[in-house]
Each structure stands twice: as C-alpha cells, then as structure tokens.
N, C-alpha and C. Protein backbone atom coordinates (compact mmCIF):
# COMPACT_ATOMS: atom_id res chain seq x y z
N UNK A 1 -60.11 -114.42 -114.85
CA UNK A 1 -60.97 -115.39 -114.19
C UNK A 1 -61.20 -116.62 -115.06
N UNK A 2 -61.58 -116.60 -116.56
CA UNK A 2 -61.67 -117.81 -117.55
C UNK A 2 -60.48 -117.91 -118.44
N UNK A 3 -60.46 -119.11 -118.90
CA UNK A 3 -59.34 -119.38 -119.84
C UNK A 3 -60.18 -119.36 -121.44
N UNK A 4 -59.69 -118.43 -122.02
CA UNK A 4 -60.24 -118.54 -123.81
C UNK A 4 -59.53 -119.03 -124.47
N UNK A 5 -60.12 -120.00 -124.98
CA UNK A 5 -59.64 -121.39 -126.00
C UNK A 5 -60.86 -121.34 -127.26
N UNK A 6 -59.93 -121.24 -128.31
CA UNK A 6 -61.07 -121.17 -129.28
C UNK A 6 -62.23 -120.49 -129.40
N UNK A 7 -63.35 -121.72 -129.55
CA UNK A 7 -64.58 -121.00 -129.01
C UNK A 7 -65.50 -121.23 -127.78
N UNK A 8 -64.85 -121.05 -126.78
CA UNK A 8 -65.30 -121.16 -125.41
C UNK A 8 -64.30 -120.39 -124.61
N UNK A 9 -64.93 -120.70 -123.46
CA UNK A 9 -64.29 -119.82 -122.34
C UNK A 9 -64.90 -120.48 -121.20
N UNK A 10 -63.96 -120.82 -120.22
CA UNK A 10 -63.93 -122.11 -119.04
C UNK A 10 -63.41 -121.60 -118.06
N UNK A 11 -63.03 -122.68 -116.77
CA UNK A 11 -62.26 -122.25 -115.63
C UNK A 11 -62.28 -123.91 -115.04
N UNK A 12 -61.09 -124.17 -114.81
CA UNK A 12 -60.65 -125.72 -113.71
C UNK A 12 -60.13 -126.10 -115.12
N UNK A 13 -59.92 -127.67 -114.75
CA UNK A 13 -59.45 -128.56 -116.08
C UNK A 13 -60.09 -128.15 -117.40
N UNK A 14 -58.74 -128.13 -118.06
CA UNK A 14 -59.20 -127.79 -119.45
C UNK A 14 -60.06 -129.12 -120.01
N UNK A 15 -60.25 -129.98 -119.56
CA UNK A 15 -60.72 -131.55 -120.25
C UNK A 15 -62.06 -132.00 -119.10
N UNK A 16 -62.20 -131.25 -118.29
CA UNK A 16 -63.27 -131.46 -117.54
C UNK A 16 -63.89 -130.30 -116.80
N UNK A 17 -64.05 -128.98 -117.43
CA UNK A 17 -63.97 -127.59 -117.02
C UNK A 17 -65.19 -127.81 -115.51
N UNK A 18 -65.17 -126.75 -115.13
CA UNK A 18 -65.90 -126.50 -113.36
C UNK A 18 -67.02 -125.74 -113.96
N UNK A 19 -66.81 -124.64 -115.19
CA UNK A 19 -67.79 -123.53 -115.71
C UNK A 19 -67.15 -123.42 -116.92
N UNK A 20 -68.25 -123.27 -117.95
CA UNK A 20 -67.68 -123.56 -119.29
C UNK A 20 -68.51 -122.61 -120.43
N UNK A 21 -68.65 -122.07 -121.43
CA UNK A 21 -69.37 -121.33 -122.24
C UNK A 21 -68.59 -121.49 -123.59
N UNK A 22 -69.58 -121.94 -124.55
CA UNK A 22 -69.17 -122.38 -125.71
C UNK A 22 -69.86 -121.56 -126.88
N UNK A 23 -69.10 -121.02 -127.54
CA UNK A 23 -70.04 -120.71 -129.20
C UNK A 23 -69.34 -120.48 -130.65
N UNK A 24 -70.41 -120.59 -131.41
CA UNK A 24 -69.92 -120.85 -132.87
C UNK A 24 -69.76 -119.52 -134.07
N UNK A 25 -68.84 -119.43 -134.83
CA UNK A 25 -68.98 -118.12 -135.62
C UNK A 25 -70.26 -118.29 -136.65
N UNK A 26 -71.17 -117.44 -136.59
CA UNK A 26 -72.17 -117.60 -138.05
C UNK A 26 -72.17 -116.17 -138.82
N UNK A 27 -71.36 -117.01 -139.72
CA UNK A 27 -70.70 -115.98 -140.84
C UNK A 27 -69.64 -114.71 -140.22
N UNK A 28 -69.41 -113.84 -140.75
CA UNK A 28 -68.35 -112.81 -140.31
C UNK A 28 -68.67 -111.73 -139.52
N UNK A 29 -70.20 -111.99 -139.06
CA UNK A 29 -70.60 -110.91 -137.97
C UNK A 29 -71.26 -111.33 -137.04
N UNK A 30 -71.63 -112.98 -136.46
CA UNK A 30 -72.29 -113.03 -135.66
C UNK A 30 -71.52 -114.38 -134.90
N UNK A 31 -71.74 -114.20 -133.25
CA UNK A 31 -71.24 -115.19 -132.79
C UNK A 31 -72.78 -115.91 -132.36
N UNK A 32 -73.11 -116.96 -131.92
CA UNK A 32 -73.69 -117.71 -131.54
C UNK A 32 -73.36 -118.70 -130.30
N UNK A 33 -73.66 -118.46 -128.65
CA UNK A 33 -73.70 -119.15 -127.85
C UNK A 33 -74.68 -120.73 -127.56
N UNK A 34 -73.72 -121.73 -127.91
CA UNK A 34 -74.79 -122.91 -127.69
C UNK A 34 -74.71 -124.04 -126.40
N UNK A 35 -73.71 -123.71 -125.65
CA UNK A 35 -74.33 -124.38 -124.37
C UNK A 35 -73.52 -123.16 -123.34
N UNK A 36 -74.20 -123.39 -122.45
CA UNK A 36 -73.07 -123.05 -120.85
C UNK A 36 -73.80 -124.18 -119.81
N UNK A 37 -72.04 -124.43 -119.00
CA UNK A 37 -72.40 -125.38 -117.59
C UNK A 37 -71.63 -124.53 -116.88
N UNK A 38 -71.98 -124.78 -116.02
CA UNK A 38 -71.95 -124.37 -113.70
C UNK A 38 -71.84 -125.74 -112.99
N UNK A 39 -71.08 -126.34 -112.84
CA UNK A 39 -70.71 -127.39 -111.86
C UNK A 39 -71.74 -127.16 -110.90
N UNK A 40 -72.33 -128.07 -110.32
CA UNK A 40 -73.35 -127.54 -109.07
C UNK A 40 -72.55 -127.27 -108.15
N UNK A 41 -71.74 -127.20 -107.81
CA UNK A 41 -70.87 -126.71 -106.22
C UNK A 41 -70.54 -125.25 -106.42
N UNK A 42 -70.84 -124.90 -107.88
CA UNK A 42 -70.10 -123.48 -108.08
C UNK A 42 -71.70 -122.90 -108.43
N UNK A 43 -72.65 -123.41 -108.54
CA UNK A 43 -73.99 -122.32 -108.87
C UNK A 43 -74.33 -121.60 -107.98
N UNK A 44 -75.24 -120.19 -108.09
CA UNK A 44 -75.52 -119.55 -107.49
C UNK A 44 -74.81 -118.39 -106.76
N UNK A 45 -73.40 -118.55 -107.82
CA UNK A 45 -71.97 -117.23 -107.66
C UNK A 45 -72.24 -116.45 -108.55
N UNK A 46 -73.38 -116.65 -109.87
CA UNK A 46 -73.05 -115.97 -110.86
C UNK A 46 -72.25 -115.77 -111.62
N UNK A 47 -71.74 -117.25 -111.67
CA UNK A 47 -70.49 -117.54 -112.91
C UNK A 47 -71.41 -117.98 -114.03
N UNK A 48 -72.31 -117.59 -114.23
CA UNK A 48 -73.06 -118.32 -115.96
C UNK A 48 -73.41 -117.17 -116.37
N UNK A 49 -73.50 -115.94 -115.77
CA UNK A 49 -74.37 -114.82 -116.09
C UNK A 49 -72.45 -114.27 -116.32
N UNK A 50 -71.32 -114.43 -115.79
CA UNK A 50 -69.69 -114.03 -115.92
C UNK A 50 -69.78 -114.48 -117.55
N UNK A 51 -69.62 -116.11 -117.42
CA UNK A 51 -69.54 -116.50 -119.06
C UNK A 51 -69.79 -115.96 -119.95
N UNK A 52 -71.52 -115.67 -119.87
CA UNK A 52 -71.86 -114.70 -120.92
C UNK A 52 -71.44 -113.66 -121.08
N UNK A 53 -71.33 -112.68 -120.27
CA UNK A 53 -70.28 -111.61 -120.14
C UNK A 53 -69.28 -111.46 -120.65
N UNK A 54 -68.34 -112.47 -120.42
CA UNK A 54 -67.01 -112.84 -121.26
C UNK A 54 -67.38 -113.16 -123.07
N UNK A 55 -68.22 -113.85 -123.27
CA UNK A 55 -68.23 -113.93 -124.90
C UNK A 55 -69.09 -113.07 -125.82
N UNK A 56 -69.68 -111.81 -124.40
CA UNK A 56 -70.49 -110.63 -125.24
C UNK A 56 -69.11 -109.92 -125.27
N UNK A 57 -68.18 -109.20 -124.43
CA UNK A 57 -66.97 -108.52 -124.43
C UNK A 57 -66.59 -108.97 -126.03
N UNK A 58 -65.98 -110.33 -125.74
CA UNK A 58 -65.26 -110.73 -126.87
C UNK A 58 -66.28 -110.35 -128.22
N UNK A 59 -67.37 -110.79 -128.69
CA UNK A 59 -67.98 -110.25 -129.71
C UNK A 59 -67.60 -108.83 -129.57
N UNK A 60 -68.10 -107.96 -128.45
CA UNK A 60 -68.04 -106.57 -128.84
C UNK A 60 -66.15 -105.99 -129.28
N UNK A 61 -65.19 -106.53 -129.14
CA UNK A 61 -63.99 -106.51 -129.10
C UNK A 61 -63.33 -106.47 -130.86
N UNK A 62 -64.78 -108.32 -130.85
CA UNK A 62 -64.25 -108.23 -132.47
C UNK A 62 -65.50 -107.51 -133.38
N UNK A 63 -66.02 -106.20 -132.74
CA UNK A 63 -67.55 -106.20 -133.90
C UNK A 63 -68.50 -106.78 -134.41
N UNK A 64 -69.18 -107.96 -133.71
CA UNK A 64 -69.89 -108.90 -134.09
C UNK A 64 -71.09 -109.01 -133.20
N UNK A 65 -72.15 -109.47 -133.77
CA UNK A 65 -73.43 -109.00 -132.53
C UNK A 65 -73.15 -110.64 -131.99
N UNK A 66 -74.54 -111.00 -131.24
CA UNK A 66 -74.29 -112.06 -130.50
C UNK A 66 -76.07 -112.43 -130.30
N UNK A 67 -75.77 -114.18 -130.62
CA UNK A 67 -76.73 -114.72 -130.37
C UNK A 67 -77.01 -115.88 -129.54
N UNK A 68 -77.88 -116.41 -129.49
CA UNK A 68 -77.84 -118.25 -128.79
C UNK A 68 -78.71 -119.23 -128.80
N UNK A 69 -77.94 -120.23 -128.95
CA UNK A 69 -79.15 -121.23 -129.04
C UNK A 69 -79.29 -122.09 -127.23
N UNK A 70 -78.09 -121.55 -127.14
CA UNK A 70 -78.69 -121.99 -125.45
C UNK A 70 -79.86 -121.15 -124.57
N UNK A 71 -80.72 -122.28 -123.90
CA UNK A 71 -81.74 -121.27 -123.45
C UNK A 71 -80.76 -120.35 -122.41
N UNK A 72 -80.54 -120.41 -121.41
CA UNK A 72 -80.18 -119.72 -120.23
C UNK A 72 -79.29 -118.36 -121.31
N UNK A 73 -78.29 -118.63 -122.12
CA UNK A 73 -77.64 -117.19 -122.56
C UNK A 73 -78.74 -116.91 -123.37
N UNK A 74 -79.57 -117.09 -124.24
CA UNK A 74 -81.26 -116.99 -124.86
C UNK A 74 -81.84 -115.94 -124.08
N UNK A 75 -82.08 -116.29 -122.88
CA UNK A 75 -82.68 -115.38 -121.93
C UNK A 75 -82.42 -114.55 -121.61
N UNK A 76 -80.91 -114.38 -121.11
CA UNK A 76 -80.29 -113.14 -120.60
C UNK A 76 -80.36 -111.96 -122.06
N UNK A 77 -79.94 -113.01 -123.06
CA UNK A 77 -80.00 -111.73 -124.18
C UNK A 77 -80.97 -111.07 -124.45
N UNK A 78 -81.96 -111.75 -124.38
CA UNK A 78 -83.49 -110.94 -124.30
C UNK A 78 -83.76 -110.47 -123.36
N UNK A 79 -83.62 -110.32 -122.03
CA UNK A 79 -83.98 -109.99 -121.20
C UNK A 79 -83.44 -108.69 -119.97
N UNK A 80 -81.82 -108.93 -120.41
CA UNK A 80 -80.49 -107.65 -120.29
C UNK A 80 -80.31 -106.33 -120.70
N UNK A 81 -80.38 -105.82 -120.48
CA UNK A 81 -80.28 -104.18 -121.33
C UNK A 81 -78.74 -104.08 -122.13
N UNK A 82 -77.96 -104.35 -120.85
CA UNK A 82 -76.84 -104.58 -121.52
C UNK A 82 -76.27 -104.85 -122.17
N UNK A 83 -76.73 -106.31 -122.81
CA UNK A 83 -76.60 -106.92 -124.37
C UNK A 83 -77.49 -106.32 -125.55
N UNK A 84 -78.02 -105.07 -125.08
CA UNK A 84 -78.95 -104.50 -125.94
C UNK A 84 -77.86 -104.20 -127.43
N UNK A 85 -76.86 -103.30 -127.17
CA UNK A 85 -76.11 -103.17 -128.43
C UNK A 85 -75.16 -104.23 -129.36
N UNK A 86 -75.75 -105.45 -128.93
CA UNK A 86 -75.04 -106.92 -129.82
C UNK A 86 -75.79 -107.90 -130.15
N UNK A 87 -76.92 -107.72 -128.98
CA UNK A 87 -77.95 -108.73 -128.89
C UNK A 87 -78.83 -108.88 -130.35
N UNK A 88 -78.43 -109.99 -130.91
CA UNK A 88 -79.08 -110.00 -132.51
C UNK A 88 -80.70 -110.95 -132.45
C-alpha cells in the first residue's frame, strides 16, 4: 500500500505524496515520528492511523522502540495498546 524511502513512508507522487509519514533515527534504538499528512480527499479512510502502523512494523522488524514528536502519532502511541511493546 506505501512506498518506503528512507525515512518515511508515502503513497501518490514521490515529490508531492497524497499520505506521507516521516521519522528520524535517535541513536541505535529508537525511531522517532515527526510529521504525518492525509491529503484532505483521502481523510477519514484511516490512512494516518495505516502510516503509523507501517513505521511501528518497521521499528518492530528492526528492534527499536518508537516515539514522536508529531502530535497525531503522539497520541495514538499513548493511547493504543498495540504500540504498547515499542511505545517509548
């Protein structure tokens, strides 16, 4: 469903993505999520709550917990059960 490039993970143009989720390595065990966008024509599918999904997998894939400075992935991590075993 997303294309992983670096440190993000998108969908549509790679240079003008439709849904997009971005984050940074801090240090050798933690990833850090700092923005996600939803095109407004695509909100309300639950492609921002997918994103996150996609870059908790990937942390859990490479052993690394997961954090954010974006509010919206902020929230879900606190608020998810699911991200309970990464959620730093």
């Amino acid at each position: 469903m997303f294309i992983q490039e670096n440190n993000r993970f998108y969908m549509g143009d790679k240079s003008k993505p439709q849904a997009e989720v971005t984050f940074v390595s801090l240090g050798d065990d933690e990833l850090s999520i700092d923005h996600t966008f939803v095109d407004n024509s695509l909100r309300g599918q639950g492609l921002a709550q997918k994103l996150v999904d996609a870059v908790a997998d990937f942390a859990r894939s490479e052993g690394k917990k997961l954090s954010a400075t974006c509010p919206y992935a902020a929230k879900r991590l606190e608020t998810d059960e699911k991200y309970a075993d990464i959620a730093k």
